[in-house]
N, C-alpha and C. Protein backbone atom coordinates (compact mmCIF):
# COMPACT_ATOMS: atom_id res chain seq x y z
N UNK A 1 134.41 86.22 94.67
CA UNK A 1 135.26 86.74 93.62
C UNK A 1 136.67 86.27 93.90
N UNK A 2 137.51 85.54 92.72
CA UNK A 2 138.40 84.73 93.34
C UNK A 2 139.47 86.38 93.00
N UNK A 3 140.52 86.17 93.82
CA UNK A 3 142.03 87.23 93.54
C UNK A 3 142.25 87.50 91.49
N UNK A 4 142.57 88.35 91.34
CA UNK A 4 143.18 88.21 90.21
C UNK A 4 144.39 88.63 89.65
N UNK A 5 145.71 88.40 89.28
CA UNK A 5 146.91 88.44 89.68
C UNK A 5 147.53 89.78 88.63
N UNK A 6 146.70 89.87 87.53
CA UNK A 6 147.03 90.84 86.98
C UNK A 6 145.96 91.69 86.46
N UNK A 7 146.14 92.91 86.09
CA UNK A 7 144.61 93.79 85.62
C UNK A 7 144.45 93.09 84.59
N UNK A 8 142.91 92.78 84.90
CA UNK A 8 141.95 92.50 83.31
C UNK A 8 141.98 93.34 82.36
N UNK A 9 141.74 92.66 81.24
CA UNK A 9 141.61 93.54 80.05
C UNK A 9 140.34 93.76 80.33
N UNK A 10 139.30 94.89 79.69
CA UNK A 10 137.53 94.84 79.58
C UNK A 10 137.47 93.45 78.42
N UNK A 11 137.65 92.99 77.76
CA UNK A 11 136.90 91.61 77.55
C UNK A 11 136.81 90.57 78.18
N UNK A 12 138.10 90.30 79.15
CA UNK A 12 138.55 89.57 80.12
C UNK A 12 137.53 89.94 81.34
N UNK A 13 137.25 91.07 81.98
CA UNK A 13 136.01 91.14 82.51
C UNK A 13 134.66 90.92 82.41
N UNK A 14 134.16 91.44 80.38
CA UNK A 14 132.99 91.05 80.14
C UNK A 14 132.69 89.70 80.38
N UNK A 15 133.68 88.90 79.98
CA UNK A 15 133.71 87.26 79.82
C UNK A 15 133.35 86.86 81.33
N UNK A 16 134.54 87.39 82.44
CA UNK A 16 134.21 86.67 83.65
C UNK A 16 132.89 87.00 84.35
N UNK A 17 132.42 88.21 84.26
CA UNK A 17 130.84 89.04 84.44
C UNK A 17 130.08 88.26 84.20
N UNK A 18 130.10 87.90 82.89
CA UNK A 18 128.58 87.84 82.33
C UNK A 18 128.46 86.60 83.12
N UNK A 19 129.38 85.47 83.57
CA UNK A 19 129.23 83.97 84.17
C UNK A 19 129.34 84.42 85.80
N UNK A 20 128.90 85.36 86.08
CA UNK A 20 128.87 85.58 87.72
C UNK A 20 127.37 85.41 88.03
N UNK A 21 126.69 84.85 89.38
CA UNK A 21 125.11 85.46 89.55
C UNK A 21 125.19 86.66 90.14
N UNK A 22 125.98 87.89 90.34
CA UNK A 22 126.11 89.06 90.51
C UNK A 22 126.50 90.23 89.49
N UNK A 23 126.54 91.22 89.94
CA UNK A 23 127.00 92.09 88.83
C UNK A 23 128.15 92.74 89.49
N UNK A 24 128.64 93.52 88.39
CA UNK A 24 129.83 93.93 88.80
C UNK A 24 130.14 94.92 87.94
N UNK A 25 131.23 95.95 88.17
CA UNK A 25 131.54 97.34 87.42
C UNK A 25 132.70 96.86 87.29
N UNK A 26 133.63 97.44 86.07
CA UNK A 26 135.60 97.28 85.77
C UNK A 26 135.83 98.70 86.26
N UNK A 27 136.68 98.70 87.05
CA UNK A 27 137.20 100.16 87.36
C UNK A 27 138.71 100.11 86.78
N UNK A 28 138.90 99.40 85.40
CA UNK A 28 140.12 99.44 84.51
C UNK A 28 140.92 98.81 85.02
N UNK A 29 140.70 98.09 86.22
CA UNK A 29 141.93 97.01 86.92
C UNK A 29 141.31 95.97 87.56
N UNK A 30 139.97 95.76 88.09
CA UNK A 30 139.80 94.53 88.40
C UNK A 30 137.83 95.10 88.79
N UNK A 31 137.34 94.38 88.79
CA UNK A 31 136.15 93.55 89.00
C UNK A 31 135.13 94.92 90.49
N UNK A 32 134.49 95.29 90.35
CA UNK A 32 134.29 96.14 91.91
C UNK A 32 132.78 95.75 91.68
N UNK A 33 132.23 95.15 92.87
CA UNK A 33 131.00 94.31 93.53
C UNK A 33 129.68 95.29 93.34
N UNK A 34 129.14 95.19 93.10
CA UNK A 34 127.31 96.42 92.90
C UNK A 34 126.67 96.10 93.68
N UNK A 35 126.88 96.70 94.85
CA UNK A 35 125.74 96.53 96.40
C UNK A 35 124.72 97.26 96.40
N UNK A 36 123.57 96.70 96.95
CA UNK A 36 122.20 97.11 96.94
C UNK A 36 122.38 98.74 97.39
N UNK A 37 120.91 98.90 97.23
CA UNK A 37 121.10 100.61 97.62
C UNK A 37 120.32 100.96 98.87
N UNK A 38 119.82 102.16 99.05
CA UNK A 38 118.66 102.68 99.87
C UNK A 38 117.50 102.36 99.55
N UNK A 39 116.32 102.68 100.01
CA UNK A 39 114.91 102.66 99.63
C UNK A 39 114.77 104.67 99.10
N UNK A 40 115.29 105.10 100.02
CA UNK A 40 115.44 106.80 98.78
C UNK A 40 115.98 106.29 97.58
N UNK A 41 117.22 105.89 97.24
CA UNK A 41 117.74 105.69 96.20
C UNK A 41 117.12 105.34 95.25
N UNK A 42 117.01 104.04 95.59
CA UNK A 42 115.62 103.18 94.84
C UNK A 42 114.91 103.96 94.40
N UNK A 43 113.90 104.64 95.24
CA UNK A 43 112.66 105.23 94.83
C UNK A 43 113.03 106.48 93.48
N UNK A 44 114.30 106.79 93.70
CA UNK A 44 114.22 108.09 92.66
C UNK A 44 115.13 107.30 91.01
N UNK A 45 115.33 106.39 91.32
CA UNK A 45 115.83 106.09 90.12
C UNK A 45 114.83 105.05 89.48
N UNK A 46 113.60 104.13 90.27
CA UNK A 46 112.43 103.50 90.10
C UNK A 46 111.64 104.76 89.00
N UNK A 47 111.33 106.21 90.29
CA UNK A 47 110.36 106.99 89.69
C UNK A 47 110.98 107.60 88.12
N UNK A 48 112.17 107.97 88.17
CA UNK A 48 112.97 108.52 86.80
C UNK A 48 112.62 107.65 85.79
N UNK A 49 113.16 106.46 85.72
CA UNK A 49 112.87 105.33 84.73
C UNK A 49 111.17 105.26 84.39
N UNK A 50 110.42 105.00 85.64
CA UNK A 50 108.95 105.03 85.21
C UNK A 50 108.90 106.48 84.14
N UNK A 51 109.27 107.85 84.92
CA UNK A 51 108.84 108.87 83.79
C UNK A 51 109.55 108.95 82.44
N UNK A 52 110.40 108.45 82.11
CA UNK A 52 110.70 108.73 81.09
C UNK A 52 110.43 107.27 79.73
N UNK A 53 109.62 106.70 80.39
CA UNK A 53 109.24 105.57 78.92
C UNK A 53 108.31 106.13 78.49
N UNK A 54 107.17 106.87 79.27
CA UNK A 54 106.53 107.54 78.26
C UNK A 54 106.55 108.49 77.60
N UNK A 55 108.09 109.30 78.21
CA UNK A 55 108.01 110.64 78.08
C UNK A 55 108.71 110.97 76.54
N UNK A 56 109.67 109.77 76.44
CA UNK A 56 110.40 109.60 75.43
C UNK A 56 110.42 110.03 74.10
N UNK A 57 111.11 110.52 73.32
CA UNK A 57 110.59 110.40 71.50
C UNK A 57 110.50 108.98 71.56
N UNK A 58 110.08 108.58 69.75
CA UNK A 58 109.94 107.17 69.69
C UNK A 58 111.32 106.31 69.35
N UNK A 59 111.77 107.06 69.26
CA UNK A 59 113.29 106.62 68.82
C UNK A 59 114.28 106.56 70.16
N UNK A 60 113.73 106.91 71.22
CA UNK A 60 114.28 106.53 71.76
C UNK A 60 114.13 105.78 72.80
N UNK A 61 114.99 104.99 74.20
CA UNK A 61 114.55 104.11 74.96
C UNK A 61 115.07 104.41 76.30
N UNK A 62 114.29 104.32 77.73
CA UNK A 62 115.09 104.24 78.92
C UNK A 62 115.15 103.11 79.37
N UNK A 63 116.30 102.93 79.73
CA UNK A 63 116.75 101.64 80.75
C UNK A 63 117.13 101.50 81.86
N UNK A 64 116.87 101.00 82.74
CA UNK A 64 116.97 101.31 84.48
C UNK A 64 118.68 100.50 84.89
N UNK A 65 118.73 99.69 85.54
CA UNK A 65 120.36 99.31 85.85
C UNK A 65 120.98 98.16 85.27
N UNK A 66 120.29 97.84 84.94
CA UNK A 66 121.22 95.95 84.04
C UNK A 66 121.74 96.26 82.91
N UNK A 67 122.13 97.26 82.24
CA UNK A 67 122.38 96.98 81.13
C UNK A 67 123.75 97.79 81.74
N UNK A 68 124.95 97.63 80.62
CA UNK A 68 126.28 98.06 80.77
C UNK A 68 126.46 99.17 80.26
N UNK A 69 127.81 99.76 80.32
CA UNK A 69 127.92 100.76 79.20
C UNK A 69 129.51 100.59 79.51
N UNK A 70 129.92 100.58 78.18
CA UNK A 70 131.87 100.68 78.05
C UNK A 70 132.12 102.48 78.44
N UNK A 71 132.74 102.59 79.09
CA UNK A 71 133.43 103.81 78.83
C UNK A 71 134.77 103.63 78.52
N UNK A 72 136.15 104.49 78.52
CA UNK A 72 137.21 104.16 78.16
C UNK A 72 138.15 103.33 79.14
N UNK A 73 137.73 101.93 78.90
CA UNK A 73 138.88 100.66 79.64
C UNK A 73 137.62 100.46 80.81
N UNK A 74 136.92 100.86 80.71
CA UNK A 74 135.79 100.30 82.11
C UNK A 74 134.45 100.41 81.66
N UNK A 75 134.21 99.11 82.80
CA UNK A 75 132.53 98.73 82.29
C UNK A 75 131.94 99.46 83.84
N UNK A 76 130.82 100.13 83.41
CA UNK A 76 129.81 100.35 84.00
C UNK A 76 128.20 100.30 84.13
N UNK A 77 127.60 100.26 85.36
CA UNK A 77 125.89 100.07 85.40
C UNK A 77 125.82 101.13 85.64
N UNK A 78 125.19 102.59 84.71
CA UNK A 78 124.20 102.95 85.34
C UNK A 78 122.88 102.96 85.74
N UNK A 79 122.44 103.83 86.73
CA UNK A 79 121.50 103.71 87.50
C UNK A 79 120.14 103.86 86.39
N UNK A 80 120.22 104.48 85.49
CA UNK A 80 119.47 104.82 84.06
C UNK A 80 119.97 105.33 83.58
N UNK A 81 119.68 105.01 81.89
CA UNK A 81 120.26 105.83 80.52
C UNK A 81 119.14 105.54 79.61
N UNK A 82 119.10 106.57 78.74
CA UNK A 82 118.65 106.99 77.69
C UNK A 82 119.36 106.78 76.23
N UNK A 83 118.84 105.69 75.55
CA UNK A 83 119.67 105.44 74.33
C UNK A 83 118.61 105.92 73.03
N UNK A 84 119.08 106.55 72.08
CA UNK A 84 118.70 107.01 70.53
C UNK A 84 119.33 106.47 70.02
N UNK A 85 119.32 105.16 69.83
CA UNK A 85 120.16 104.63 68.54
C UNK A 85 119.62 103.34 68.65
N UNK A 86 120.20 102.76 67.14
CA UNK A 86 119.55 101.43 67.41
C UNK A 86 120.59 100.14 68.05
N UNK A 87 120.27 99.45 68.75
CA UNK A 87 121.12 98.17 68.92
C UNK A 87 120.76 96.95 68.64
N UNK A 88 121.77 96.03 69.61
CA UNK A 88 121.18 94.85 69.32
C UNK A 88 120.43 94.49 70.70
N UNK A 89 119.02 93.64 70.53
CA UNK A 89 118.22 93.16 72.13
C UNK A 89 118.86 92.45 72.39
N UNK A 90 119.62 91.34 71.78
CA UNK A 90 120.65 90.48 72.45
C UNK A 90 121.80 90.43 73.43
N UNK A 91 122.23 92.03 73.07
CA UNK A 91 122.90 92.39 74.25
C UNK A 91 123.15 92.75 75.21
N UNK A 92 124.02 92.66 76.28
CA UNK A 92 123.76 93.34 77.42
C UNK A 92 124.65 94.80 77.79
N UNK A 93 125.16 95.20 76.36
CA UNK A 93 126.08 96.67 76.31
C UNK A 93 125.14 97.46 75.87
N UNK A 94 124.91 98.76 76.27
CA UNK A 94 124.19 99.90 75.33
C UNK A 94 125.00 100.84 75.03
N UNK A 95 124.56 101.64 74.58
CA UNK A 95 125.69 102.88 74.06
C UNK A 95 124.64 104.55 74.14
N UNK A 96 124.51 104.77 76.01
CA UNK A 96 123.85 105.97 75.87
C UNK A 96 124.11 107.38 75.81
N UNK A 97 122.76 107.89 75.09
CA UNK A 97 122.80 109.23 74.86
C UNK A 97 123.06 110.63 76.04
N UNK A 98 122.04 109.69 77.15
CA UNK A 98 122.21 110.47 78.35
C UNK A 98 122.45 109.39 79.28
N UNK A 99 122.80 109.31 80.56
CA UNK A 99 123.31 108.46 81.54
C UNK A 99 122.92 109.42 83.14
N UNK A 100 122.37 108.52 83.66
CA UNK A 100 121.40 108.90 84.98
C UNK A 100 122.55 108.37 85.72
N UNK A 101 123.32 108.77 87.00
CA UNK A 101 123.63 107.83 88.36
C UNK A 101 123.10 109.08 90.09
N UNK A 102 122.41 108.23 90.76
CA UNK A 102 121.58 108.88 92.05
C UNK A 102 122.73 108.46 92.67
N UNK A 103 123.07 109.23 93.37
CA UNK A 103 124.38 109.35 94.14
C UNK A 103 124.02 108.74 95.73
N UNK A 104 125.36 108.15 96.01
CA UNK A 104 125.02 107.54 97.37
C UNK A 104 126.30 108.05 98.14
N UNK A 105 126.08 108.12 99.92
CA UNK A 105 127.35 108.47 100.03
C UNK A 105 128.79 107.74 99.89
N UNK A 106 128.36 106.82 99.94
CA UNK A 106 129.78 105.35 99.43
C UNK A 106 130.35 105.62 98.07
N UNK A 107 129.82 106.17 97.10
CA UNK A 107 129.68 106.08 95.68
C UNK A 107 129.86 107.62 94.79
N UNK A 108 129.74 108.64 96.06
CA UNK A 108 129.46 110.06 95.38
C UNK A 108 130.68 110.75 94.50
N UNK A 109 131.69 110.28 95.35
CA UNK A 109 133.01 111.08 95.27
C UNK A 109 133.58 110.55 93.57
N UNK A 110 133.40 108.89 93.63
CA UNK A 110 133.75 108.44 92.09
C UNK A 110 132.53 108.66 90.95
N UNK A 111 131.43 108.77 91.59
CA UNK A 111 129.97 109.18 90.30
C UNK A 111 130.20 110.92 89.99
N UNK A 112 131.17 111.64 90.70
CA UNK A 112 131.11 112.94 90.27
C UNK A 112 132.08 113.17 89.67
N UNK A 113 133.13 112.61 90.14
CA UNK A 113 134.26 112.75 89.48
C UNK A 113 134.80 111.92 88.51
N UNK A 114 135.16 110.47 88.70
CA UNK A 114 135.58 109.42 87.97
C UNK A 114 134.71 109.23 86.81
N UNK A 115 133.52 109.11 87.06
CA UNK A 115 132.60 108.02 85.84
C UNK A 115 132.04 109.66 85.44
N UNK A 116 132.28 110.99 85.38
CA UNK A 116 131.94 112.02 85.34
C UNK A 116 133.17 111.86 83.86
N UNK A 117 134.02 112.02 83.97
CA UNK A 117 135.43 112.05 83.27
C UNK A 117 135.26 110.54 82.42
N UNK A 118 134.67 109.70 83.09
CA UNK A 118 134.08 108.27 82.15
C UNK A 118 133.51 108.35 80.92
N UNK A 119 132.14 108.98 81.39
CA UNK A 119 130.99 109.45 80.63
C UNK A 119 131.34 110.59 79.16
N UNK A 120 132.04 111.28 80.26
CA UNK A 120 133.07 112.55 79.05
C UNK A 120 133.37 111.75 77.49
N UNK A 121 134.26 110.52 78.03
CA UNK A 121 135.18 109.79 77.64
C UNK A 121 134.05 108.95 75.64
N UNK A 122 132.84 108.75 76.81
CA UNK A 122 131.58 108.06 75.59
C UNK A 122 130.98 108.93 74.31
N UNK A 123 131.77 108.97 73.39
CA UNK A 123 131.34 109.51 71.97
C UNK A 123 129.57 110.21 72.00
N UNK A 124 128.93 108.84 71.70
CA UNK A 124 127.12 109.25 72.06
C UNK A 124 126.84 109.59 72.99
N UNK A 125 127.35 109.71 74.40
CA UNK A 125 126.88 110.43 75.56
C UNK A 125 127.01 112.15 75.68
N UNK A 126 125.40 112.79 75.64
CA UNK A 126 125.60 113.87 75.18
C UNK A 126 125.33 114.70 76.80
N UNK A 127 124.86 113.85 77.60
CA UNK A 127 124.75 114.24 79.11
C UNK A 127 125.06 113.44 80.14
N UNK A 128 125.24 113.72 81.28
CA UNK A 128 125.39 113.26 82.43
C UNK A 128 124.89 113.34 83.09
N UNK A 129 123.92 113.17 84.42
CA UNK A 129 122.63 113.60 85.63
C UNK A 129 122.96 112.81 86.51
N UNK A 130 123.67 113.60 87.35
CA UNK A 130 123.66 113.12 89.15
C UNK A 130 122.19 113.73 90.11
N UNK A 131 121.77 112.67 90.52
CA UNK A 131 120.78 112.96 91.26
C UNK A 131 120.82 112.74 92.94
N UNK A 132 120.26 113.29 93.90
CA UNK A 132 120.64 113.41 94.74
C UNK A 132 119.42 112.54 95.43
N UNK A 133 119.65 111.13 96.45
CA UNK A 133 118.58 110.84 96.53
C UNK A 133 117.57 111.25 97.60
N UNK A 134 117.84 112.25 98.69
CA UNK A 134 117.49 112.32 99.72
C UNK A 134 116.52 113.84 99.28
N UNK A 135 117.05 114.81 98.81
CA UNK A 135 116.14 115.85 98.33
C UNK A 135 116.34 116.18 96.77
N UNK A 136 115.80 117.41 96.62
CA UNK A 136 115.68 117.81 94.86
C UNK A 136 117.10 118.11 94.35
N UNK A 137 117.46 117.50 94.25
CA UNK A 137 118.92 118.18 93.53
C UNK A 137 119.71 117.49 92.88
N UNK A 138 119.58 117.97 91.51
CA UNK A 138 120.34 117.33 90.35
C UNK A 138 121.71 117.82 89.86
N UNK A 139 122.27 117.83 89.55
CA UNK A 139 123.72 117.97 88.84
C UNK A 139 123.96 117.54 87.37
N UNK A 140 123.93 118.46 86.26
CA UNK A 140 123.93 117.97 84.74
C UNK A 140 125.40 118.47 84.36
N UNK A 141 126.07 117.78 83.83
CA UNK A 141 127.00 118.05 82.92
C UNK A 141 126.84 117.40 81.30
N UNK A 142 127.18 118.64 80.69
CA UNK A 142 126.92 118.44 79.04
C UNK A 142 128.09 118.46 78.16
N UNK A 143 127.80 117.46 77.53
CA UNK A 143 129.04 117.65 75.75
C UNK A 143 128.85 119.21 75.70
N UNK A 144 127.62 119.67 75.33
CA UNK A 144 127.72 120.91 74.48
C UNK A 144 127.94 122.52 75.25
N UNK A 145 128.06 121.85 76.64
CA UNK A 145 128.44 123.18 77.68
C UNK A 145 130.37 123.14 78.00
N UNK A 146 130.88 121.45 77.27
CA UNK A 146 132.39 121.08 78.11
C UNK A 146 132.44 120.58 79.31
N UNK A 147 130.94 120.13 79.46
CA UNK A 147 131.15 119.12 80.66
C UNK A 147 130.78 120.48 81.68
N UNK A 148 130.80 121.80 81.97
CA UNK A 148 130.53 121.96 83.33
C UNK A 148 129.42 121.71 84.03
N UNK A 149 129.44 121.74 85.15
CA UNK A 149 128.23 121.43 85.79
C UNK A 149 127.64 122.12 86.53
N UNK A 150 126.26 121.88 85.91
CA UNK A 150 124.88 122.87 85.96
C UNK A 150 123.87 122.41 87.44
N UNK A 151 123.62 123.14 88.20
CA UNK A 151 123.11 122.57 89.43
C UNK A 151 121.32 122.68 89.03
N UNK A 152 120.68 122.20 88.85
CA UNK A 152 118.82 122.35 89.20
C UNK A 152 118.31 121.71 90.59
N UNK A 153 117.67 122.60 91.26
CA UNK A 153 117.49 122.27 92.83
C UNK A 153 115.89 122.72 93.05
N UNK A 154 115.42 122.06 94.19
CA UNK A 154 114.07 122.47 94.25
C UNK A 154 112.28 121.80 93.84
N UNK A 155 111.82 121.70 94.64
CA UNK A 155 110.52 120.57 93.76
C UNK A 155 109.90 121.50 92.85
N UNK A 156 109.81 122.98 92.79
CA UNK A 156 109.31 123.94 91.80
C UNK A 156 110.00 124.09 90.55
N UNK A 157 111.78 123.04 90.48
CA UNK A 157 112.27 123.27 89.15
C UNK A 157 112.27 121.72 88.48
N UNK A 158 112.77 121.90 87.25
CA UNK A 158 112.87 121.14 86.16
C UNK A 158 113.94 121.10 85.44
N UNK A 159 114.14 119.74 85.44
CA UNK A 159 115.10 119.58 84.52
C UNK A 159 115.20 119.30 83.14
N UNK A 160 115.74 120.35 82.56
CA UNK A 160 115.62 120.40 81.05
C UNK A 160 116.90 119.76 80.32
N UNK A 161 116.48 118.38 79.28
CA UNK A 161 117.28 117.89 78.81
C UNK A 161 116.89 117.94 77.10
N UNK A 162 117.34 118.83 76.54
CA UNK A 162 116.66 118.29 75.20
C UNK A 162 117.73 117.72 74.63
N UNK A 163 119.02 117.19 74.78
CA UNK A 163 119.29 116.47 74.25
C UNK A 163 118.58 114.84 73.67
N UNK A 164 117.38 114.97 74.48
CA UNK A 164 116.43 113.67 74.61
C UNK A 164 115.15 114.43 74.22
N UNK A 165 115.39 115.24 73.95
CA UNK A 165 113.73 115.59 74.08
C UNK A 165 112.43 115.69 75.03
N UNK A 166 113.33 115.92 76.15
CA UNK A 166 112.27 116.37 77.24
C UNK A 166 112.55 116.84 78.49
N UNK A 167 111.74 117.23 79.60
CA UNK A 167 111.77 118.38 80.62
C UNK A 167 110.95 117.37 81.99
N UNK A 168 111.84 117.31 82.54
CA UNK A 168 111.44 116.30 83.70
C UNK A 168 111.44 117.48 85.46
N UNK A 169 110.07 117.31 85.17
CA UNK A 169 109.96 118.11 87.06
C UNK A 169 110.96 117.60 88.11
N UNK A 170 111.46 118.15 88.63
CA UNK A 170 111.68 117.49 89.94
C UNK A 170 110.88 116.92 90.80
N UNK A 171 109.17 117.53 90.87
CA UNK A 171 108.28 116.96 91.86
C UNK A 171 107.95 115.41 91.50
N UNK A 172 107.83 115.17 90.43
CA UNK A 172 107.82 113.92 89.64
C UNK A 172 108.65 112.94 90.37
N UNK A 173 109.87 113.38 91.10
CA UNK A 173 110.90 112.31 91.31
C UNK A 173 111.08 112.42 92.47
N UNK A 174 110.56 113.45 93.11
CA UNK A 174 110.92 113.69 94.61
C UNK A 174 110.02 113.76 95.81
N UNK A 175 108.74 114.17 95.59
CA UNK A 175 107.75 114.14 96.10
C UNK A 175 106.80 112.92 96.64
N UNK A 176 107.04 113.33 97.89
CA UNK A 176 106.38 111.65 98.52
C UNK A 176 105.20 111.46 98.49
């Protein structure tokens, strides 16, 4: 990644992105690198994505990490999102309804707070889900609660999202 002398605009990033063989997030001033994860990590954002293509209405779609999402002045990957709307397949922006990120410890402090206040920021984003990758424990913040955040913990609970239309176990995602 060569220096860059002044903050990018987000098109000025989409442009230099899309011609990288890496990916990369805008944190509204320059370019920040997307390093591999855990094998926990992995596994709970692998198993999430597997449950929810079938779990889905038909209208809607999950997508695991390549695709983007604008929030206000920054581009981000999450880890999965849930889109109800229609787009274009040509692109590599979505515009989701709900937005998944499994928290790592390198990554926790800005996925709870920063891209928390990001997500806020996204018109169609009607939820947020921090997941925890090491045991059961999720973290939801909602449009229709003001954003606070709701803790679900435990392989005996579930997480209820009907903003999507459905109720996802925890054992489903956590259970080895």
């Amino acid at each position: 990644m060569g220096a860059f002398l002044n903050p990018l605009t987000v098109d000025e990033f989409l442009a230099w992105e899309r011609a990288q063989p890496l990916k990369y997030e805008f944190d509204g001033i320059q370019p920040v690198a997307m390093t591999g994860g855990t094998r926990a990590h992995s596994r709970v954002a692998t198993r999430l994505t597997a449950w929810l293509v079938p779990a889905l209405p038909t209208h809607c779609e999950a997508f695991g990490p390549d695709l983007k999402v604008l929030t206000p002045g920054r581009v981000r990957y999450p880890d999965a999102s849930v889109v109800c709307a229609d787009g274009d397949d040509n692109s590599d922006l979505i515009t989701p309804t709900v937005v998944f990120e499994v928290l790592s410890p390198s990554t926790a402090l800005t996925d709870r707070r920063v891209k928390a206040a990001e997500y806020a920021g996204v018109p169609t984003v009607l939820a947020y889900v921090m997941l925890e990758p090491e045991h059961a424990e999720i973290t939801v913040r909602r449009r229709s609660t003001g954003w606070a955040a709701e803790m679900v913990e435990g392989l005996e609970a579930s997480l209820a999202l009907p903003e999507i239309g459905v109720t996802i176990p925890l054992a489903a995602l956590y259970r080895r």
